[in-house]
N, C-alpha and C. Protein backbone atom coordinates (compact mmCIF):
# COMPACT_ATOMS: atom_id res chain seq x y z
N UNK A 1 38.01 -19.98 -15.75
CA UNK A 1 37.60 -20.88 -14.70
C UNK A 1 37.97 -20.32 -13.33
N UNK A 2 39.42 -19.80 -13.36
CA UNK A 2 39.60 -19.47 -11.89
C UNK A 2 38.42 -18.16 -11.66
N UNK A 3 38.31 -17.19 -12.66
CA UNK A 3 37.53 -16.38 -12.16
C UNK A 3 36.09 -16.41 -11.87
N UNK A 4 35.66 -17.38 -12.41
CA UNK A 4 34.08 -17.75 -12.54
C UNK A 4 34.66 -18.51 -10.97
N UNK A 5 35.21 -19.16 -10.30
CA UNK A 5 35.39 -19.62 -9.32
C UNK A 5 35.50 -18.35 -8.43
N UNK A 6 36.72 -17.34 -8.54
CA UNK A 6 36.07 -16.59 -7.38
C UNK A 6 35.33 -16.03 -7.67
N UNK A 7 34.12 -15.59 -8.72
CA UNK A 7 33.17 -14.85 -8.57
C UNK A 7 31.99 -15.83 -7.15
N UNK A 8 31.97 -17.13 -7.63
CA UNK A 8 31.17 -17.87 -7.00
C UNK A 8 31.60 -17.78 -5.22
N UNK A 9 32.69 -17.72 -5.31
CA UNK A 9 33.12 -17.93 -3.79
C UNK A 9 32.99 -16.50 -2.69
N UNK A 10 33.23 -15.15 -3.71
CA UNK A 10 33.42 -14.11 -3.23
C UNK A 10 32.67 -12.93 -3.20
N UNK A 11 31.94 -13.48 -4.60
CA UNK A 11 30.54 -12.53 -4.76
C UNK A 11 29.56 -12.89 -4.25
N UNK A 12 29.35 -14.26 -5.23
CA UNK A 12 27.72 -15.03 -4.33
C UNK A 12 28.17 -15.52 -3.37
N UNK A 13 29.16 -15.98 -2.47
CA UNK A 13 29.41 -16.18 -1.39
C UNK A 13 28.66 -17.89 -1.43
N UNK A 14 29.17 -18.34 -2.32
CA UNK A 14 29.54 -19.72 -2.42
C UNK A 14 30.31 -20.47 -1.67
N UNK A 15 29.58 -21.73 -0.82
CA UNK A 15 30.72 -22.47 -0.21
C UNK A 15 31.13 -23.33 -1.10
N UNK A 16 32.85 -23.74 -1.01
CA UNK A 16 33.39 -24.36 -2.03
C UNK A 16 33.22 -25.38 -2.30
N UNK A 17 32.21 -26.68 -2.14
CA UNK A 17 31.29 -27.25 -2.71
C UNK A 17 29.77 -27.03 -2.81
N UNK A 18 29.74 -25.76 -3.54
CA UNK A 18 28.54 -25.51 -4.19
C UNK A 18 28.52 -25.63 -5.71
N UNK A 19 26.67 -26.18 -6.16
CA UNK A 19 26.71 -26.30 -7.19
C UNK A 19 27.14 -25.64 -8.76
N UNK A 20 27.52 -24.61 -8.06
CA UNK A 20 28.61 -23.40 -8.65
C UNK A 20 29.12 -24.32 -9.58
N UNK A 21 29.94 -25.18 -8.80
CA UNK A 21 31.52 -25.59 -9.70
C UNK A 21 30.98 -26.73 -10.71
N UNK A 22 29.45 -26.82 -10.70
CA UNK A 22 29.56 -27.47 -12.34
C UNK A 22 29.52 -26.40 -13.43
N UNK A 23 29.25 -25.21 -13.12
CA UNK A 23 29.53 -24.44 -14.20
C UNK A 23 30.77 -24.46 -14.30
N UNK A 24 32.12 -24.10 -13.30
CA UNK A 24 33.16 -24.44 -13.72
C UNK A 24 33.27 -25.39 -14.73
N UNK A 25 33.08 -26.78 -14.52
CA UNK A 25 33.30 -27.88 -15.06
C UNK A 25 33.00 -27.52 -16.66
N UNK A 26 31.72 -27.09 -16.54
CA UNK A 26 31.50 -26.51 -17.84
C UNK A 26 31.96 -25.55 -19.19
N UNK A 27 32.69 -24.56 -18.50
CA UNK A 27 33.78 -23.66 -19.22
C UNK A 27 35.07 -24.92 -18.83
N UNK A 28 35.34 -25.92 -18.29
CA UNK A 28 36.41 -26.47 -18.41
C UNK A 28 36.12 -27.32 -19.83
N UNK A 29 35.20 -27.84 -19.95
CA UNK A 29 34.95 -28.31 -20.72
C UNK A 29 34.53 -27.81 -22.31
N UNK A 30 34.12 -26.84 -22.29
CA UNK A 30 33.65 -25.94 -23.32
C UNK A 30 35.05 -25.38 -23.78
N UNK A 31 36.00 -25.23 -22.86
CA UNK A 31 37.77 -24.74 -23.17
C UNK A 31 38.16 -25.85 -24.32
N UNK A 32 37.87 -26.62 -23.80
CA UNK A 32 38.52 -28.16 -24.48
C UNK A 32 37.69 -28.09 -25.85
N UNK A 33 36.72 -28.46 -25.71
CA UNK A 33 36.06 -28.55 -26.73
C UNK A 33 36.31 -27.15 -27.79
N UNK A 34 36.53 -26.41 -27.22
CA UNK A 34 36.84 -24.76 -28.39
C UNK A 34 38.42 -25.23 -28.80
N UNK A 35 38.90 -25.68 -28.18
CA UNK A 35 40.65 -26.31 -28.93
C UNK A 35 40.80 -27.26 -29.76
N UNK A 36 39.69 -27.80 -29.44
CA UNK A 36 39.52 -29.34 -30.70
C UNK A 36 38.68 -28.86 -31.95
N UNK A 37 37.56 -27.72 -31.80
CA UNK A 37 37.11 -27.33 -32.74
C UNK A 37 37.93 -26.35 -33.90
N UNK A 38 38.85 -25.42 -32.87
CA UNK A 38 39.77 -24.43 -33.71
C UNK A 38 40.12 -25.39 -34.03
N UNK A 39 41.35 -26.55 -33.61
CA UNK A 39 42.46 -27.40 -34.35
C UNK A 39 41.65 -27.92 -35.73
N UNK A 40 39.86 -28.19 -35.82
CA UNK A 40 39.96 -28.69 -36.92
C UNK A 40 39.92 -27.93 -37.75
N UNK A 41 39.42 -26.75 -37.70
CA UNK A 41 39.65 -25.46 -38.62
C UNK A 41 40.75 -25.50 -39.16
N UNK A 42 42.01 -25.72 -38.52
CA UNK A 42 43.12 -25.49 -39.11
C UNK A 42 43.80 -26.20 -40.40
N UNK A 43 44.28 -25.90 -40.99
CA UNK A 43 44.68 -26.06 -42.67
C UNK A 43 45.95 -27.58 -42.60
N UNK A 44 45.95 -28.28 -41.34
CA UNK A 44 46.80 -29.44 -41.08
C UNK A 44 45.96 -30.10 -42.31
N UNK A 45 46.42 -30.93 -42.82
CA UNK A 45 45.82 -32.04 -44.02
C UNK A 45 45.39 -33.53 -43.23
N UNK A 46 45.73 -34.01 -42.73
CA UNK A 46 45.36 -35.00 -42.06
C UNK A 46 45.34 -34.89 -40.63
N UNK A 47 44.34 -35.45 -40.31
CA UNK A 47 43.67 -34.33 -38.33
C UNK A 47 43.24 -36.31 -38.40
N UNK A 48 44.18 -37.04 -37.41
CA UNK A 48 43.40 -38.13 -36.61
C UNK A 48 43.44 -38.18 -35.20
N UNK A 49 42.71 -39.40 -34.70
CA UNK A 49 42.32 -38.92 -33.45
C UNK A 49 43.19 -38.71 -32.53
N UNK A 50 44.43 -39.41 -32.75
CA UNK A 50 45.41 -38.97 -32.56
C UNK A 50 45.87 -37.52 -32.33
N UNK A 51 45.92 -37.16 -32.89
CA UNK A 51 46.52 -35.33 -33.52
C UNK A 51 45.17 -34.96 -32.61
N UNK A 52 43.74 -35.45 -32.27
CA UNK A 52 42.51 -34.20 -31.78
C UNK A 52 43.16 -34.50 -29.94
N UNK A 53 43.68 -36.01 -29.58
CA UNK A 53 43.78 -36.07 -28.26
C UNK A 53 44.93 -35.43 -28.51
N UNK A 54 45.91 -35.17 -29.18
CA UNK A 54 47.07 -34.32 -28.31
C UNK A 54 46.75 -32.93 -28.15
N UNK A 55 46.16 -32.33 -28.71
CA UNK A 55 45.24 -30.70 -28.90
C UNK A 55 44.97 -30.78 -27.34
N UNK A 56 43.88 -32.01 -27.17
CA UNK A 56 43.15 -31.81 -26.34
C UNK A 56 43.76 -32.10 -24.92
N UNK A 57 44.74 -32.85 -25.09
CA UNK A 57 45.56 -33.52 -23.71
C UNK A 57 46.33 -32.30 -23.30
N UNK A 58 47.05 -31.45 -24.44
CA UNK A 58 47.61 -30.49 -23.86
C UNK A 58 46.75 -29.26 -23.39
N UNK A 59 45.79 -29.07 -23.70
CA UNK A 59 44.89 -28.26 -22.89
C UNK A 59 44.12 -28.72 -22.22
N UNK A 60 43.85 -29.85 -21.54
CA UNK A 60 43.55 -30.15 -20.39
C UNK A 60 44.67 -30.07 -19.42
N UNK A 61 45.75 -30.52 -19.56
CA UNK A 61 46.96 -30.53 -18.61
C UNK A 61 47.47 -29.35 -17.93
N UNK A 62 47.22 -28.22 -18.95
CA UNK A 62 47.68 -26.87 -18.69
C UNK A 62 46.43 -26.16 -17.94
N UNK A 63 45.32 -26.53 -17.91
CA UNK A 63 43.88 -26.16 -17.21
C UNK A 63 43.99 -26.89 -16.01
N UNK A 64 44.82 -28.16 -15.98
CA UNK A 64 44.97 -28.61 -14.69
C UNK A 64 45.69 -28.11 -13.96
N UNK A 65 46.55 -27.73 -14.01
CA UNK A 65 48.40 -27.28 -13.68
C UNK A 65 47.49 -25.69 -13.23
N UNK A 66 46.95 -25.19 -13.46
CA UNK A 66 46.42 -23.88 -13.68
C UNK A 66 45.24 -23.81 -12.10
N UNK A 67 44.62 -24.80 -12.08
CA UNK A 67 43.78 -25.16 -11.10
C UNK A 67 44.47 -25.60 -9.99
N UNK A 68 45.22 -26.64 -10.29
CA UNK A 68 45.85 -27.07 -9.41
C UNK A 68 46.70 -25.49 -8.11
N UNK A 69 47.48 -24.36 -9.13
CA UNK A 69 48.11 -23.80 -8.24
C UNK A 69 46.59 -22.65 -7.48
N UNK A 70 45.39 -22.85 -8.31
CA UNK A 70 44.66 -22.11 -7.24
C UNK A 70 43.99 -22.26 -6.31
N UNK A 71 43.74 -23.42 -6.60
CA UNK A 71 43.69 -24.81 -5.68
C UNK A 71 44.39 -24.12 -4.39
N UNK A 72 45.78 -24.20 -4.41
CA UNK A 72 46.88 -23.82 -3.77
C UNK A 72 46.72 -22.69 -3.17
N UNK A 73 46.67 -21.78 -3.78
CA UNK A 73 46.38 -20.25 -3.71
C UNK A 73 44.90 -19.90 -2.29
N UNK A 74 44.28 -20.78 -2.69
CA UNK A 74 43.19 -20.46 -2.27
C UNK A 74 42.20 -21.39 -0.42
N UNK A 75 43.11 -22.22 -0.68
CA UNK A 75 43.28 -22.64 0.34
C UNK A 75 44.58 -22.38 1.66
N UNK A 76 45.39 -21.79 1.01
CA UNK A 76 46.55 -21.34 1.55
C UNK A 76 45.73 -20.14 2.51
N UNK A 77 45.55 -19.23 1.64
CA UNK A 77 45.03 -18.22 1.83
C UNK A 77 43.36 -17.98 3.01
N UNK A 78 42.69 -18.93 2.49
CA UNK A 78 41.47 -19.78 3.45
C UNK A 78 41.82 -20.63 4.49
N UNK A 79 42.27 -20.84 5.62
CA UNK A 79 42.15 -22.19 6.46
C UNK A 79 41.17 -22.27 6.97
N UNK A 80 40.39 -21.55 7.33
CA UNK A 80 38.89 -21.40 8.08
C UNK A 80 38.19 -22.74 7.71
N UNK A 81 38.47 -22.78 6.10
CA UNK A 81 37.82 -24.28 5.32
C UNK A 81 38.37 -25.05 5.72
N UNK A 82 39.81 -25.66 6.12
CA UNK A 82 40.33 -26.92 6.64
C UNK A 82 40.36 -26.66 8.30
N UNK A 83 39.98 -25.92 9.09
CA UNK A 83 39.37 -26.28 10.21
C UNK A 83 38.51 -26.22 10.31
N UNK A 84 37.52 -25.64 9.78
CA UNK A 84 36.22 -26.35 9.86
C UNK A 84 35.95 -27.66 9.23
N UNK A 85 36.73 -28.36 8.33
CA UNK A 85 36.51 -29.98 8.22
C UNK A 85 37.51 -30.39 9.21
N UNK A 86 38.03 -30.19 9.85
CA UNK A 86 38.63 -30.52 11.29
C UNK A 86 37.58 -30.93 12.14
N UNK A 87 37.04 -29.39 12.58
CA UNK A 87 36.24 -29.67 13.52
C UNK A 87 35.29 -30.43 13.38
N UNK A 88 34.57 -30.49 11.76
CA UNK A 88 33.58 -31.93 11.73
C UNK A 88 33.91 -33.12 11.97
N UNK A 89 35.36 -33.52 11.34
CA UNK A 89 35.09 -34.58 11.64
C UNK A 89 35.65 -34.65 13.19
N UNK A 90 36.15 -33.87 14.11
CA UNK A 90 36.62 -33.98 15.46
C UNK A 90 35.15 -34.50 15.93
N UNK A 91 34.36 -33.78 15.49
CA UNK A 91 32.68 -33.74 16.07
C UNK A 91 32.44 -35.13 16.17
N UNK A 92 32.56 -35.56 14.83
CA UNK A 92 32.17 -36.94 14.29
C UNK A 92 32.66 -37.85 15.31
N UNK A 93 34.32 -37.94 15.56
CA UNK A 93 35.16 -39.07 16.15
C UNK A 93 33.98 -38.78 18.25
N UNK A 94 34.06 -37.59 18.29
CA UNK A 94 33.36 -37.64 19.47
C UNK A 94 32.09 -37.81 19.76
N UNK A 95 31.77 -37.86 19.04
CA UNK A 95 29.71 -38.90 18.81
C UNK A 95 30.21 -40.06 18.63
N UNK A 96 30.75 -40.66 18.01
CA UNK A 96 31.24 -42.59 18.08
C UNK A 96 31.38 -42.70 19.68
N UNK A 97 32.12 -42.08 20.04
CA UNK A 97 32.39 -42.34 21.76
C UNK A 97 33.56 -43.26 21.96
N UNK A 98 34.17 -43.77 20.80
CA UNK A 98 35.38 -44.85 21.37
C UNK A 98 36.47 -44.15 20.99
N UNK A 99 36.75 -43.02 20.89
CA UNK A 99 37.89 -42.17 20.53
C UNK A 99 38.30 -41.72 21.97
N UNK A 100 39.78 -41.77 22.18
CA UNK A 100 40.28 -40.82 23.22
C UNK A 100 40.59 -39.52 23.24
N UNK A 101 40.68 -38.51 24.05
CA UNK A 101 40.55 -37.08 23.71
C UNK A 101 42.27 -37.11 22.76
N UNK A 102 43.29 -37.64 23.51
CA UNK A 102 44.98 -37.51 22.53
C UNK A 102 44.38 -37.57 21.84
N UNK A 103 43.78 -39.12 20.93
CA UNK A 103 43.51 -39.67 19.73
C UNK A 103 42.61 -38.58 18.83
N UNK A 104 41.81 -37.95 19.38
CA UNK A 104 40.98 -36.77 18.12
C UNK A 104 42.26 -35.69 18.46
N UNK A 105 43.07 -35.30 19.04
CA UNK A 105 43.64 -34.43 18.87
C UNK A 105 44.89 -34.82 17.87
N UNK A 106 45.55 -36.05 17.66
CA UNK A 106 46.64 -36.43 17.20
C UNK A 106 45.77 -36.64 15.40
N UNK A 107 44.70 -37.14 15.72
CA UNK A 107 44.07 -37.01 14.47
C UNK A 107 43.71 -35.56 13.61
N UNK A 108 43.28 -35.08 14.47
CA UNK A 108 43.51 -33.27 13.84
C UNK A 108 44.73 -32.65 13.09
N UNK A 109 45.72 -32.79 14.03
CA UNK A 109 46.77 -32.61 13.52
C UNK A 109 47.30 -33.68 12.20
N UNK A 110 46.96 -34.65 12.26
CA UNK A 110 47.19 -35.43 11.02
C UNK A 110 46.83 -34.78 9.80
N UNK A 111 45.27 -34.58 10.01
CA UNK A 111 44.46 -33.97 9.07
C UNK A 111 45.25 -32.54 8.26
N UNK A 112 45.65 -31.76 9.50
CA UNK A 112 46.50 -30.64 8.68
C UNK A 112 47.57 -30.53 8.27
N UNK A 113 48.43 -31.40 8.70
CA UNK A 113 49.44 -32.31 7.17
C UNK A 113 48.97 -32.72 6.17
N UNK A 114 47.62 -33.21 6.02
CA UNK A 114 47.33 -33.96 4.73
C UNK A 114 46.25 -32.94 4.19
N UNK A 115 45.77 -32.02 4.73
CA UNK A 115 44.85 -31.13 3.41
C UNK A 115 45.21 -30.96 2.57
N UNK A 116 45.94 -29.78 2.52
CA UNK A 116 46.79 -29.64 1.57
C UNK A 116 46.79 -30.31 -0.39
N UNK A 117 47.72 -30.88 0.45
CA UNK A 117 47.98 -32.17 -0.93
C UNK A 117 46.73 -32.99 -1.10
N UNK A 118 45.79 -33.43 -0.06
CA UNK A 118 44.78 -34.04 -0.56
C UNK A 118 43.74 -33.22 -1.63
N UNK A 119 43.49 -31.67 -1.03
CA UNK A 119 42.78 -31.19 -1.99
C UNK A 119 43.43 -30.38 -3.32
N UNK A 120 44.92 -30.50 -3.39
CA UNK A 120 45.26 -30.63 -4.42
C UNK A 120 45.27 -31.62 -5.48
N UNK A 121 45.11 -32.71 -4.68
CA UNK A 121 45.22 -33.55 -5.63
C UNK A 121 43.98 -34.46 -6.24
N UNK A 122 42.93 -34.03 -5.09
CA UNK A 122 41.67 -34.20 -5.70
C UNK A 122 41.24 -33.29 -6.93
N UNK A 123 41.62 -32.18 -6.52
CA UNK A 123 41.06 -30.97 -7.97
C UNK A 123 42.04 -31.53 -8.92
N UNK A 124 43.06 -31.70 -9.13
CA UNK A 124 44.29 -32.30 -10.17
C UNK A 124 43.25 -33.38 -10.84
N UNK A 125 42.74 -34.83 -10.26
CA UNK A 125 42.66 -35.57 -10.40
C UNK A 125 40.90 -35.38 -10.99
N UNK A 126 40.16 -35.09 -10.58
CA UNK A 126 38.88 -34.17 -10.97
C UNK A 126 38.90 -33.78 -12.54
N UNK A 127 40.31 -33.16 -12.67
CA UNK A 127 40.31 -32.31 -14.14
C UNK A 127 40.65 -33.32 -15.04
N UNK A 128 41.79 -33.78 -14.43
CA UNK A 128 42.47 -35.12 -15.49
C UNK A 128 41.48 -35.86 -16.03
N UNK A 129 40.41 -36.31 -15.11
CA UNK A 129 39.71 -37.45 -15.24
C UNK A 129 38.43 -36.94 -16.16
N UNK A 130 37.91 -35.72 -16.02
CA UNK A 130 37.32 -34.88 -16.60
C UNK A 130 37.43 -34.53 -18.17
N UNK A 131 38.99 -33.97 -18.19
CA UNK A 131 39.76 -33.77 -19.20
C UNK A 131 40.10 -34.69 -20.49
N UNK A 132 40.37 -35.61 -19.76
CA UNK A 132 40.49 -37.33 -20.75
C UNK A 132 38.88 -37.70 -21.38
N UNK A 133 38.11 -37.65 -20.71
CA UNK A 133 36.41 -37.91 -20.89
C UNK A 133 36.15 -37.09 -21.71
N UNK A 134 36.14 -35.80 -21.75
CA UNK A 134 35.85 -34.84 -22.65
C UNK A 134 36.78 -34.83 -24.15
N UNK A 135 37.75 -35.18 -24.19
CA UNK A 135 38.85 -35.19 -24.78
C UNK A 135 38.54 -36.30 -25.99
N UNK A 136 38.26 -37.47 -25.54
CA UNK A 136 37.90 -38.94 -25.98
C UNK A 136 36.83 -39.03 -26.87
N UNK A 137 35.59 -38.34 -26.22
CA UNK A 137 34.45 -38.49 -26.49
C UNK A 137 34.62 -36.84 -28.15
N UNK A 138 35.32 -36.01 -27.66
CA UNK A 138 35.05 -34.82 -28.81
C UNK A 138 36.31 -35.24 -30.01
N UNK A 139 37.23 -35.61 -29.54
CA UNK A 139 38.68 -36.31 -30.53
C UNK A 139 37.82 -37.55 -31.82
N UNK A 140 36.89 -38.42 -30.69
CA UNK A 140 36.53 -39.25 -31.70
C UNK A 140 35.66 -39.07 -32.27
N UNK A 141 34.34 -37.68 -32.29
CA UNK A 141 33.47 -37.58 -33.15
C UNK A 141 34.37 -36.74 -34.18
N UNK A 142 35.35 -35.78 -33.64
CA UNK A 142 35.89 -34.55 -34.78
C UNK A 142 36.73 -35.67 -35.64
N UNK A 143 37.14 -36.74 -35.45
CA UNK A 143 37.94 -37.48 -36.17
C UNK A 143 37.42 -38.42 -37.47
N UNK A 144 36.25 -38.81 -36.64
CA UNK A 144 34.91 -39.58 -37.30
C UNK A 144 34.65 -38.34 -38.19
N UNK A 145 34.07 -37.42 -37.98
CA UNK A 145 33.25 -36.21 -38.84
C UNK A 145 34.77 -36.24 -40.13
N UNK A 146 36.00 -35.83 -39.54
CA UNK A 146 36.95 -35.80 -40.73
C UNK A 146 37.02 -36.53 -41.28
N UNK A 147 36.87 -38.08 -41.59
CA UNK A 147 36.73 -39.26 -41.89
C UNK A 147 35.90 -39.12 -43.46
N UNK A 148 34.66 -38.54 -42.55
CA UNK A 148 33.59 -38.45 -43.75
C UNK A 148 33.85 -37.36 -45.06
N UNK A 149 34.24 -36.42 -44.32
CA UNK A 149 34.11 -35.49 -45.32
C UNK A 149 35.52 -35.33 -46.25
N UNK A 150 36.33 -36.27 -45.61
CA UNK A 150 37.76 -36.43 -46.87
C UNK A 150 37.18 -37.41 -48.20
């Protein structure tokens, strides 16, 4: 995932919300789903759905934790991207017209205290939410399918 991410960002010269990152989503998901499929391969005697969400919870968590620091990495490394959503929305507050010049400037600076952690914790929260969905939906058919064939 991280690399299919910088290929998108650095090769094709992807901005970082381009439709790129549903392919991410997709090897995030296809990860998950290849951990729930090995686990049922495996010679455990009783696999419930139980036993497919913990497979699957722990490899979503660790795909998060994983994103999360490039997340980190990559915005650290980029600010160009958090001032340029600066300057939009600076743009923005100065087309309303009821903003004072302090006030978009004290707001700017707000903004770059809170990137950061906000877009960490949007990608965190992205995967989790992602992760659980995918998790739920493949735990309870592989559990159902084991069901039948015991």
């Amino acid at each position: 995932m991280v690399l299919a991410s910088l290929f998108s960002l650095y090769v094709l010269k992807n901005p970082v919300e381009s439709y790129f990152q549903f392919i991410v989503y997709f090897i995030f998901c296809l990860g998950i789903g290849w951990s729930l499929f090995d686990y049922s391969k495996s010679d455990t005697e009783k696999k419930a759905f139980k036993d497919y969400f913990s497979v699957g919870f722990k490899t979503f968590v660790v795909i998060a934790l994983i994103m999360a620091v490039f997340t980190f990495a990559y915005f650290s490394g980029n600010p160009e991207f958090r001032d340029g959503k600066i300057a939009e929305n600076s743009k923005l507050l100065i087309q309303q017209g009821d903003h004072l010049p302090n006030e978009i400037a004290a707001n700017s600076e707000q903004l770059k205290k809170m990137f950061m952690p906000l877009m960490i914790s949007a990608a965190v929260f992205r995967y989790l939410i992602l992760g659980a969905l995918i998790t739920v939906i493949a735990a309870g058919f592989l559990s159902q399918k084991n069901k039948t064939i015991a």
